[in-house]
Protein backbone atom coordinates (compact mmCIF):
# COMPACT_ATOMS: atom_id res chain seq x y z
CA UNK A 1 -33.20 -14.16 -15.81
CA UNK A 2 -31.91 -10.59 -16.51
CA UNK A 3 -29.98 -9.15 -14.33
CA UNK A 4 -29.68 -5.30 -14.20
CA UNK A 5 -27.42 -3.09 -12.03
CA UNK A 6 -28.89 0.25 -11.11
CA UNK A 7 -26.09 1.28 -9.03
CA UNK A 8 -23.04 -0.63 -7.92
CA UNK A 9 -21.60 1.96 -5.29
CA UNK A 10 -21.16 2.11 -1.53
CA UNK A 11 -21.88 5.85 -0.29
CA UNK A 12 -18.99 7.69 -1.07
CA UNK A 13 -18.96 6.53 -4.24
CA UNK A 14 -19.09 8.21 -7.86
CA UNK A 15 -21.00 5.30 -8.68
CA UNK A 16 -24.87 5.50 -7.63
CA UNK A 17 -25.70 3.68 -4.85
CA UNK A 18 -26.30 -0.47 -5.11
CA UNK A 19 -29.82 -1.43 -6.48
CA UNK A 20 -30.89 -4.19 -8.72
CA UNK A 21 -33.73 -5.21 -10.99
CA UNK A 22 -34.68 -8.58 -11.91
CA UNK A 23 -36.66 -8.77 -15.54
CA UNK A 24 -37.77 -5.64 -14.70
CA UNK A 25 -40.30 -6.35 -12.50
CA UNK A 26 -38.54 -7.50 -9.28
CA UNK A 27 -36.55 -4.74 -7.48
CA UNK A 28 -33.67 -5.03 -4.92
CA UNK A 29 -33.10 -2.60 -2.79
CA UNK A 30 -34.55 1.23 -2.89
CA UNK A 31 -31.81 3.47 -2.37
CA UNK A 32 -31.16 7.33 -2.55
CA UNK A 33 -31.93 8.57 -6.11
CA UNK A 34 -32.71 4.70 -7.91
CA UNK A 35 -36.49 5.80 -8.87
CA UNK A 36 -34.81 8.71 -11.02
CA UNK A 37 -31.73 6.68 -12.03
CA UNK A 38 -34.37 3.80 -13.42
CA UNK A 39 -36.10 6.41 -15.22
CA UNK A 40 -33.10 8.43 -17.01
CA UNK A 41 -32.68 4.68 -18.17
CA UNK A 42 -35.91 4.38 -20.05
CA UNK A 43 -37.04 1.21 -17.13
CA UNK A 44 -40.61 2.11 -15.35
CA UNK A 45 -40.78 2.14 -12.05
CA UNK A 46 -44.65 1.04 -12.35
CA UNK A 47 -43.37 -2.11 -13.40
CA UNK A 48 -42.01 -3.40 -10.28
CA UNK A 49 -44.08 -6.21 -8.74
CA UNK A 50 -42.16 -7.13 -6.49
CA UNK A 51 -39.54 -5.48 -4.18
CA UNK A 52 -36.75 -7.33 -1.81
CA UNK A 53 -35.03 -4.57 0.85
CA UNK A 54 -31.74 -5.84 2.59
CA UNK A 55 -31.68 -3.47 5.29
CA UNK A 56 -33.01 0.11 6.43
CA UNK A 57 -29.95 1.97 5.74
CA UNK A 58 -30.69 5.75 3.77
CA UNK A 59 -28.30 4.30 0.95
CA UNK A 60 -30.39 1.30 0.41
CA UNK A 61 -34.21 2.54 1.44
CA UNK A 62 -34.63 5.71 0.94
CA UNK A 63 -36.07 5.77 -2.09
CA UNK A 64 -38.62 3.61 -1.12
CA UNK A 65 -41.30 6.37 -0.55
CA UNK A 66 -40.55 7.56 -4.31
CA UNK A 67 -41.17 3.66 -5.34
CA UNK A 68 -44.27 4.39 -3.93
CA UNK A 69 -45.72 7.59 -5.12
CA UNK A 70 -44.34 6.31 -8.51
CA UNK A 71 -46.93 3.24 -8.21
CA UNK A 72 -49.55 5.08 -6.67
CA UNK A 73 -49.78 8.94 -8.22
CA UNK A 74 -52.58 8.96 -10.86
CA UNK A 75 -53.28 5.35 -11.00
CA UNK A 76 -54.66 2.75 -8.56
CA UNK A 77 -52.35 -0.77 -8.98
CA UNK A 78 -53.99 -3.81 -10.20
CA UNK A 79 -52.41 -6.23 -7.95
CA UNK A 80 -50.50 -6.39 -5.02
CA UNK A 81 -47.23 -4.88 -4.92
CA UNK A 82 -45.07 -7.46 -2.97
CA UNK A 83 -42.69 -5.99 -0.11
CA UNK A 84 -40.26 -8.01 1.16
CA UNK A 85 -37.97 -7.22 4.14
CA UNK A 86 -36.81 -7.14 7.69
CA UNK A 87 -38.82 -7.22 10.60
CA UNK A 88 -40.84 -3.76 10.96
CA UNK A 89 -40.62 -2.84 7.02
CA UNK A 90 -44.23 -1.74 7.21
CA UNK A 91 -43.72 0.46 10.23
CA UNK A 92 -40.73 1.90 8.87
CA UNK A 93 -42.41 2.78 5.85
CA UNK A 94 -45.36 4.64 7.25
CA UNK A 95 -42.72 6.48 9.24
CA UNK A 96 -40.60 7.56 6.54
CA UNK A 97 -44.20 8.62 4.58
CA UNK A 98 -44.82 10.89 7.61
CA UNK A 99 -41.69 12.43 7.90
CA UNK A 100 -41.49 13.24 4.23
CA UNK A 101 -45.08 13.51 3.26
CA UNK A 102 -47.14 13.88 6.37
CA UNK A 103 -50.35 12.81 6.03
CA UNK A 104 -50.35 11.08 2.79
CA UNK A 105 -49.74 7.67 3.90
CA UNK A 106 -53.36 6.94 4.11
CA UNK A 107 -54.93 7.74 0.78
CA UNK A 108 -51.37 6.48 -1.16
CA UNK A 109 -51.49 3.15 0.57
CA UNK A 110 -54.59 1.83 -1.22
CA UNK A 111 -53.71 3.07 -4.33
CA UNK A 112 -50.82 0.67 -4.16
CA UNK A 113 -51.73 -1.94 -2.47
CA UNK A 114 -48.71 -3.40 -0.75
CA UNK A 115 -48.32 -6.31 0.70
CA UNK A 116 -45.61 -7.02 3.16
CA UNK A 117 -43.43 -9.80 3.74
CA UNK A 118 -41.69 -9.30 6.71
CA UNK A 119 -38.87 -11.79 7.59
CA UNK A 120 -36.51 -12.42 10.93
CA UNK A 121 -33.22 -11.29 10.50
CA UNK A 122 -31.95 -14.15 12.82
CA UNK A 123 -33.97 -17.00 11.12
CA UNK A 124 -34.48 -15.64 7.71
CA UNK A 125 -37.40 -16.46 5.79
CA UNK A 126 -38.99 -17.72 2.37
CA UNK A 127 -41.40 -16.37 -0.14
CA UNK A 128 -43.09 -17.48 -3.36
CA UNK A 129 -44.53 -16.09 -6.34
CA UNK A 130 -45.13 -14.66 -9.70
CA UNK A 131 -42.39 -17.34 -10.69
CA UNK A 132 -39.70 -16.53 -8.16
CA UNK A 133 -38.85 -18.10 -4.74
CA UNK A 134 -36.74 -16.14 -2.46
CA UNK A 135 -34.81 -17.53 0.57
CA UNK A 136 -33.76 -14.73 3.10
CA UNK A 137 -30.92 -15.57 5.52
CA UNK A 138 -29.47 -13.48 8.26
CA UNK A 139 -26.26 -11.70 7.63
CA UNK A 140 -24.13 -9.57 9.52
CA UNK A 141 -24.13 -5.78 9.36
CA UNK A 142 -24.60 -2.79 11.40
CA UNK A 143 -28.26 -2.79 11.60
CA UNK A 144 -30.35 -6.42 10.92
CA UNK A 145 -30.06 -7.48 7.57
CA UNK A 146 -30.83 -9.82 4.91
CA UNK A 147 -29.26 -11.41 2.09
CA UNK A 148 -31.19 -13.46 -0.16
CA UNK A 149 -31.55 -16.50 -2.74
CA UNK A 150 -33.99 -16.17 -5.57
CA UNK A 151 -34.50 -18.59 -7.93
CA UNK A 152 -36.90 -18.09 -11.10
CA UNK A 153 -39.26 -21.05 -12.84
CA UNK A 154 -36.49 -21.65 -15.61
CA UNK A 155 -33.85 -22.44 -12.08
CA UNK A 156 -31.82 -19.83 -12.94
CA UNK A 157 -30.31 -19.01 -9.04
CA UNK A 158 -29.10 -16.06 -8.32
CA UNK A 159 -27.55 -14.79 -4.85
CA UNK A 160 -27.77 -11.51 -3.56
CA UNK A 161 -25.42 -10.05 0.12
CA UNK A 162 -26.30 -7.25 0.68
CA UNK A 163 -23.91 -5.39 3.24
CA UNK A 164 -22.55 -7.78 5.26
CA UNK A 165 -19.38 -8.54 6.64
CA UNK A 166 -17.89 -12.20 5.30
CA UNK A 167 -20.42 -14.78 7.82
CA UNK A 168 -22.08 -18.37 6.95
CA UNK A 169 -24.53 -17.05 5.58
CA UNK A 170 -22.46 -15.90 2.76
CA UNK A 171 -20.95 -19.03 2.16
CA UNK A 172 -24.66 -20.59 2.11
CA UNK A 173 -25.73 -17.86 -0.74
CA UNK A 174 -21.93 -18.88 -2.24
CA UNK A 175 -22.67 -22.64 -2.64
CA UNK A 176 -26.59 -22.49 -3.56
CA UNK A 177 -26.47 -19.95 -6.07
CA UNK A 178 -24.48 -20.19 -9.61
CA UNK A 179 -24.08 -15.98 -9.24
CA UNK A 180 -23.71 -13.98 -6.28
CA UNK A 181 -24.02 -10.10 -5.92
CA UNK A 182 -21.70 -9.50 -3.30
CA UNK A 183 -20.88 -6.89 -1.23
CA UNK A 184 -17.37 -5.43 -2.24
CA UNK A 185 -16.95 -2.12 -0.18
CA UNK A 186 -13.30 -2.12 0.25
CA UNK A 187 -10.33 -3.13 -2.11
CA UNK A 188 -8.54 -5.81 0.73
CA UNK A 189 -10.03 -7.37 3.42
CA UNK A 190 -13.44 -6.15 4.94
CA UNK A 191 -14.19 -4.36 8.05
CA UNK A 192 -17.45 -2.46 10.16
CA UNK A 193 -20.50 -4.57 8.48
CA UNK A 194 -18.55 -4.78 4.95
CA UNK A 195 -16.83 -7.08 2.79
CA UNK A 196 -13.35 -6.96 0.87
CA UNK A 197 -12.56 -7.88 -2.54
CA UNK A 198 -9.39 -9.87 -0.87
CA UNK A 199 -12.30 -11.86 0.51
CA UNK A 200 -14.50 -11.88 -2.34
CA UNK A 201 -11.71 -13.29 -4.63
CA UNK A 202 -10.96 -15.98 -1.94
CA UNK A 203 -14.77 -17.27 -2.08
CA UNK A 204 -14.38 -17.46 -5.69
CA UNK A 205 -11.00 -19.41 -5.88
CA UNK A 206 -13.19 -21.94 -3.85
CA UNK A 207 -15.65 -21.92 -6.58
CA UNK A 208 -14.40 -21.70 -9.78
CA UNK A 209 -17.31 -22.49 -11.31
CA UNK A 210 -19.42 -19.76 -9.97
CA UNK A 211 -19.49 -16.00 -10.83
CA UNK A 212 -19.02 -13.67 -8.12
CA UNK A 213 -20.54 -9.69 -9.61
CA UNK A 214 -19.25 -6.85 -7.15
CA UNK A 215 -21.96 -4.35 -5.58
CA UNK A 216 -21.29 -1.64 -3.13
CA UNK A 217 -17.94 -0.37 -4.62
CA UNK A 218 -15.80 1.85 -3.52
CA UNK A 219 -14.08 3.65 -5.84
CA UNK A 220 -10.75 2.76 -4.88
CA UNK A 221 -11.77 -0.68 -5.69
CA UNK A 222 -9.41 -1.85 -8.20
CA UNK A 223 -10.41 -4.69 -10.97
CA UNK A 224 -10.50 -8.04 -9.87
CA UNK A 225 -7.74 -10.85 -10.49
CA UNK A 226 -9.54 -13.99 -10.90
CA UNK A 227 -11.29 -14.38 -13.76
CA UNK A 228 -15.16 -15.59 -12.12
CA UNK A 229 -15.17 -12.13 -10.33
CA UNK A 230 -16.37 -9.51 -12.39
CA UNK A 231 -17.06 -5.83 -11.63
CA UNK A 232 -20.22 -4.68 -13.13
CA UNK A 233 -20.60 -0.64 -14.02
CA UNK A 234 -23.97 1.22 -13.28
CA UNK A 235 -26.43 0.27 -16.15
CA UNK A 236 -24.70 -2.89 -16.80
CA UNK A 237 -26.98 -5.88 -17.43
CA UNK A 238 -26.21 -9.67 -16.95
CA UNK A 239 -28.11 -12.52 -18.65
CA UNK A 240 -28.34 -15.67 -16.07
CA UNK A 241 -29.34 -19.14 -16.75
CA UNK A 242 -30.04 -22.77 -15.25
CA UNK A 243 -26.08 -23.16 -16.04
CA UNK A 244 -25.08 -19.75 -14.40
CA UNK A 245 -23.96 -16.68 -16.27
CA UNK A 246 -23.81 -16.33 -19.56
CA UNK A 247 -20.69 -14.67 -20.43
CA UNK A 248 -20.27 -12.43 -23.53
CA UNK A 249 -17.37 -9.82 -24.56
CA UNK A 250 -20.34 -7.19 -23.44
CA UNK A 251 -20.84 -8.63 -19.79
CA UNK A 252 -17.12 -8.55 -18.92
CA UNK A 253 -15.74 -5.86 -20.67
CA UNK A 254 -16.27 -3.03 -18.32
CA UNK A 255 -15.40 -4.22 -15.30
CA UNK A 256 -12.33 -6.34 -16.56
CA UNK A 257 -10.19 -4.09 -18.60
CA UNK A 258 -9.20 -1.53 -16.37
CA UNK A 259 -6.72 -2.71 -14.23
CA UNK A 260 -5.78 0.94 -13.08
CA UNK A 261 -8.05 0.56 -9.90
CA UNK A 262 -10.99 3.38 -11.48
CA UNK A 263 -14.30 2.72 -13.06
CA UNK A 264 -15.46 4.41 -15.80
CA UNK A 265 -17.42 7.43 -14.45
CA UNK A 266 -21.63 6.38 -15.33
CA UNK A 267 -23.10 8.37 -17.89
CA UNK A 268 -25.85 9.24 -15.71
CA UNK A 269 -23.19 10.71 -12.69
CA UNK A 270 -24.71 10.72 -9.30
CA UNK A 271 -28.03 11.45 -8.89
């Protein structure tokens, strides 16, 4: 499994805001300027096949219509484009289409054929397919919200929060996955729908066999202590397998050599 971070930053953030793509096909999370931020990184947009959205927030679904046009402009798609989410994902797309693009919902929707998965955010939820099988589970946030488990054919496993503040459901993704993407928002302890990286290094001293990747950074963030927790920059791409994550100079560098509490500004700046 590859594992590559479009953004890692919360909204106030130099960083672009928290996406990620799973061997390039499998999208998490649609946020404010990640179509544009894919492309200035030479990955295609029309290659997504399947897309998982945490929550509704602007900073992790606005970009959604963009995934759209980008599948649907000048070509007709081939299969199904799989759309998994909360409860009302549909709705709130054909809203968002209006409101942006009035009208065009109904000649762009055949064109890319969606299909959508939509899961309760008190229950959670499973899907399978095109050699994935994501687990949704409820976690705790402003707004409903999902976190999820997906696990390819080679049983690579691979956790992803979401914003959430610390819940069971975190622990869950903690203990079931060998990596998990968590939300770090703010440099201690969490607070309004957020996690900490005081919290974040605590799940990890649990589980020092795991690999804990930061998403949804502030930037007064600093570098983490423990040596499982490692912040990824914008770009950044991980290589997971049936053991975990495969550690190289390359996939800790960045986000383990400054200690100063700053990231190195992405070459692509905000978008």
């Amino acid at each position: 499994m590859q594992l590559h971070f479009i953004g890692t930053g919360s909204i106030l953030s130099d960083r672009l805001s928290s996406s990620a793509l799973i061997d390039g096909k499998l999208l998490i999370d649609t946020p404010n300027g990640s179509m544009k931020a894919m492309r200035r990184t030479g990955l295609d947009p029309k290659q997504v096949d399947i897309c998982l959205i945490t929550h509704f927030h602007a900073d992790h679904f606005a970009d959604i219509i963009f995934l759209f046009l980008e599948q649907g402009i000048g070509r007709t798609r081939d299969s199904d484009l799989i759309l998994v989410g909360p409860t009302g994902f549909a709705d709130h797309v054909e809203q968002l289409f209006e409101l942006s693009y009035p009208g065009s919902w109904a000649s762009t929707r055949p064109h890319v054929r969606p299909q959508f998965v939509e899961l309760d955010t008190e229950h959670g939820g499973q899907w399978s397919g095109s050699g994935y099988h994501v687990r949704a589970y409820p976690m705790q946030h402003a707004v409903p919200t999902l976190g999820y488990s997906i696990v390819d054919e080679a049983g690579a496993r691979l956790g992803y929060t979401g914003d959430t503040s610390h819940c069971p459901s975190v622990d869950t993704l903690a203990d079931e996955s060998s990596v998990l993407v968590c939300d770090t928002t703010f440099p201690q302890q969490g607070r309004i729908g957020h996690m900490g990286l005081a919290e974040i290094e605590e799940l990890a001293g649990r589980r020092p066999g795991k690999h804990f990747l930061t998403t949804h950074l502030s930037d007064d963030v600093p570098a983490p202590s423990r040596p499982n927790v490692i912040r990824p920059d914008d770009g950044q791409t991980f290589t997971i397998n049936a053991h975990g994550l495969v550690v190289s100079d390359k996939s800790v560098g960045d986000g383990k050599e400054r200690g100063d509490g700053q990231h190195k500004k992405p070459v692509l700046g905000i978008l």
